[in-house]
Protein backbone atom coordinates (compact mmCIF):
# COMPACT_ATOMS: atom_id res chain seq x y z
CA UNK A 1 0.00 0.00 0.00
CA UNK A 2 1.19 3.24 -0.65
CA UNK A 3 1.72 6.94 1.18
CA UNK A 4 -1.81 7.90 -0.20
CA UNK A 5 -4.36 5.11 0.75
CA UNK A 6 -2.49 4.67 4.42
CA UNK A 7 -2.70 8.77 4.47
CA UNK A 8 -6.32 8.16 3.31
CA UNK A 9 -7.05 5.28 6.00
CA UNK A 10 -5.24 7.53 9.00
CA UNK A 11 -7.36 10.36 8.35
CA UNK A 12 -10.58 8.79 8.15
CA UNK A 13 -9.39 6.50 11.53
CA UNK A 14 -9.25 10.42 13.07
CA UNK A 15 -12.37 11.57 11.65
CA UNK A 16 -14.19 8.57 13.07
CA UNK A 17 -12.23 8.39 16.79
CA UNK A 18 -13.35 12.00 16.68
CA UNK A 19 -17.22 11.62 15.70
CA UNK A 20 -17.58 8.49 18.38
CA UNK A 21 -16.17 10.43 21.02
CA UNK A 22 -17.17 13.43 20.58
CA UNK A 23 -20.94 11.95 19.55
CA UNK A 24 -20.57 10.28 23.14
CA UNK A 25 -19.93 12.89 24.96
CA UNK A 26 -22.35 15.14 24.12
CA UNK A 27 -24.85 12.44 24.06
CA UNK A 28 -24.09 11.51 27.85
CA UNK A 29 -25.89 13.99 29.83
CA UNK A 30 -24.10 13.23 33.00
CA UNK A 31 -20.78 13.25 31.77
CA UNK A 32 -19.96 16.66 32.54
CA UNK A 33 -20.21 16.43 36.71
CA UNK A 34 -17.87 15.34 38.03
CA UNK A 35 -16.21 13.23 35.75
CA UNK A 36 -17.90 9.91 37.72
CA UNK A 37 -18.55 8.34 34.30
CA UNK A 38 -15.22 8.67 32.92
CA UNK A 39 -14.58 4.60 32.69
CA UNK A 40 -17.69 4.38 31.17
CA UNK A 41 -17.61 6.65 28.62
CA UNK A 42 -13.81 5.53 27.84
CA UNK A 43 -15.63 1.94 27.16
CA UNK A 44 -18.63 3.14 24.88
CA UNK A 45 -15.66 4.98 23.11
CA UNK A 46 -13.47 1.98 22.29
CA UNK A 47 -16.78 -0.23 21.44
CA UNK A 48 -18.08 2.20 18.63
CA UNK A 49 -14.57 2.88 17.13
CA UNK A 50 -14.21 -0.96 16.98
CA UNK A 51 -17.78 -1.08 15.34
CA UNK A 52 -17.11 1.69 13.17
CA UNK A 53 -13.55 0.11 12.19
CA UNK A 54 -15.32 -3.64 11.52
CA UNK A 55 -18.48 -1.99 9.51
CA UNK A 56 -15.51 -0.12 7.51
CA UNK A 57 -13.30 -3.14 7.00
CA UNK A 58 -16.59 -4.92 6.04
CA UNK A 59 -17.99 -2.69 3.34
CA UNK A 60 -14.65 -1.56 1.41
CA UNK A 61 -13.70 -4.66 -0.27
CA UNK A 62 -14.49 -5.83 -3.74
CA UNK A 63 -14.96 -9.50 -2.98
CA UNK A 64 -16.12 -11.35 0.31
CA UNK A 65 -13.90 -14.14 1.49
CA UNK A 66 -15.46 -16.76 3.70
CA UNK A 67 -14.19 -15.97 7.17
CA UNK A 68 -15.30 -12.29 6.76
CA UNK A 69 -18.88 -12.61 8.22
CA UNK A 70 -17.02 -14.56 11.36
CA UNK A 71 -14.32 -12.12 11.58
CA UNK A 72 -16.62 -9.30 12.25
CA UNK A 73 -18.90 -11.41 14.74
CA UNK A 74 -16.18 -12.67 16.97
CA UNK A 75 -14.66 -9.13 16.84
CA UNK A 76 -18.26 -7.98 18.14
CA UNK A 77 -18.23 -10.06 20.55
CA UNK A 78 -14.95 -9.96 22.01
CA UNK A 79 -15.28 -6.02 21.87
CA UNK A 80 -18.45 -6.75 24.02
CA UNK A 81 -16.85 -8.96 26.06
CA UNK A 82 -13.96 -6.41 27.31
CA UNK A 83 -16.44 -3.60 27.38
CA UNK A 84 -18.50 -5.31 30.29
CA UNK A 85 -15.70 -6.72 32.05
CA UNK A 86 -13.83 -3.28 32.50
CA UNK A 87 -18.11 -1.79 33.38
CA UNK A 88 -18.14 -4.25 36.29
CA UNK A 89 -14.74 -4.77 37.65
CA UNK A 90 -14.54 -0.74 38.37
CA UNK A 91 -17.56 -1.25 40.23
């Protein structure tokens, strides 16, 4: 790949880091006292860049291989997974 589609790639990773959080925060009407949701919000962060990343990784190629569909499930899921642990063990 060259400098273009990896310039490309990093600047629509920013653009999309900065509509989930910024989406989030403003969305989260408690997240401005106090800063008690900070974990939280951290988490719902990370879970919609990851979906963002896997719908964006899903839709751009030409063809479909077979462990596509799987790929983006399991990453789903795991994403999930680490997003409730870190809810409940700062509990």
């Amino acid at each position: 790949m060259g400098w273009r589609p990896t310039l490309k790639w990093l600047l629509e990773g920013v653009w999309h880091a900065a509509v989930c959080f910024y989406s989030a925060y403003f969305l989260w009407p408690s997240m401005g006292q106090d800063g008690e949701h900070i974990n939280t919000l951290g988490s719902v962060v990370g879970f919609n860049c990851v979906l963002v990343a896997n719908v964006k990784v899903n839709l751009t190629p030409k063809r479909f291989p077979f462990p596509f569909p799987f790929h983006f499930r399991f990453s789903l899921c795991l994403s999930s997974l680490i997003q409730m642990w870190f809810d409940f063990s700062s509990c």
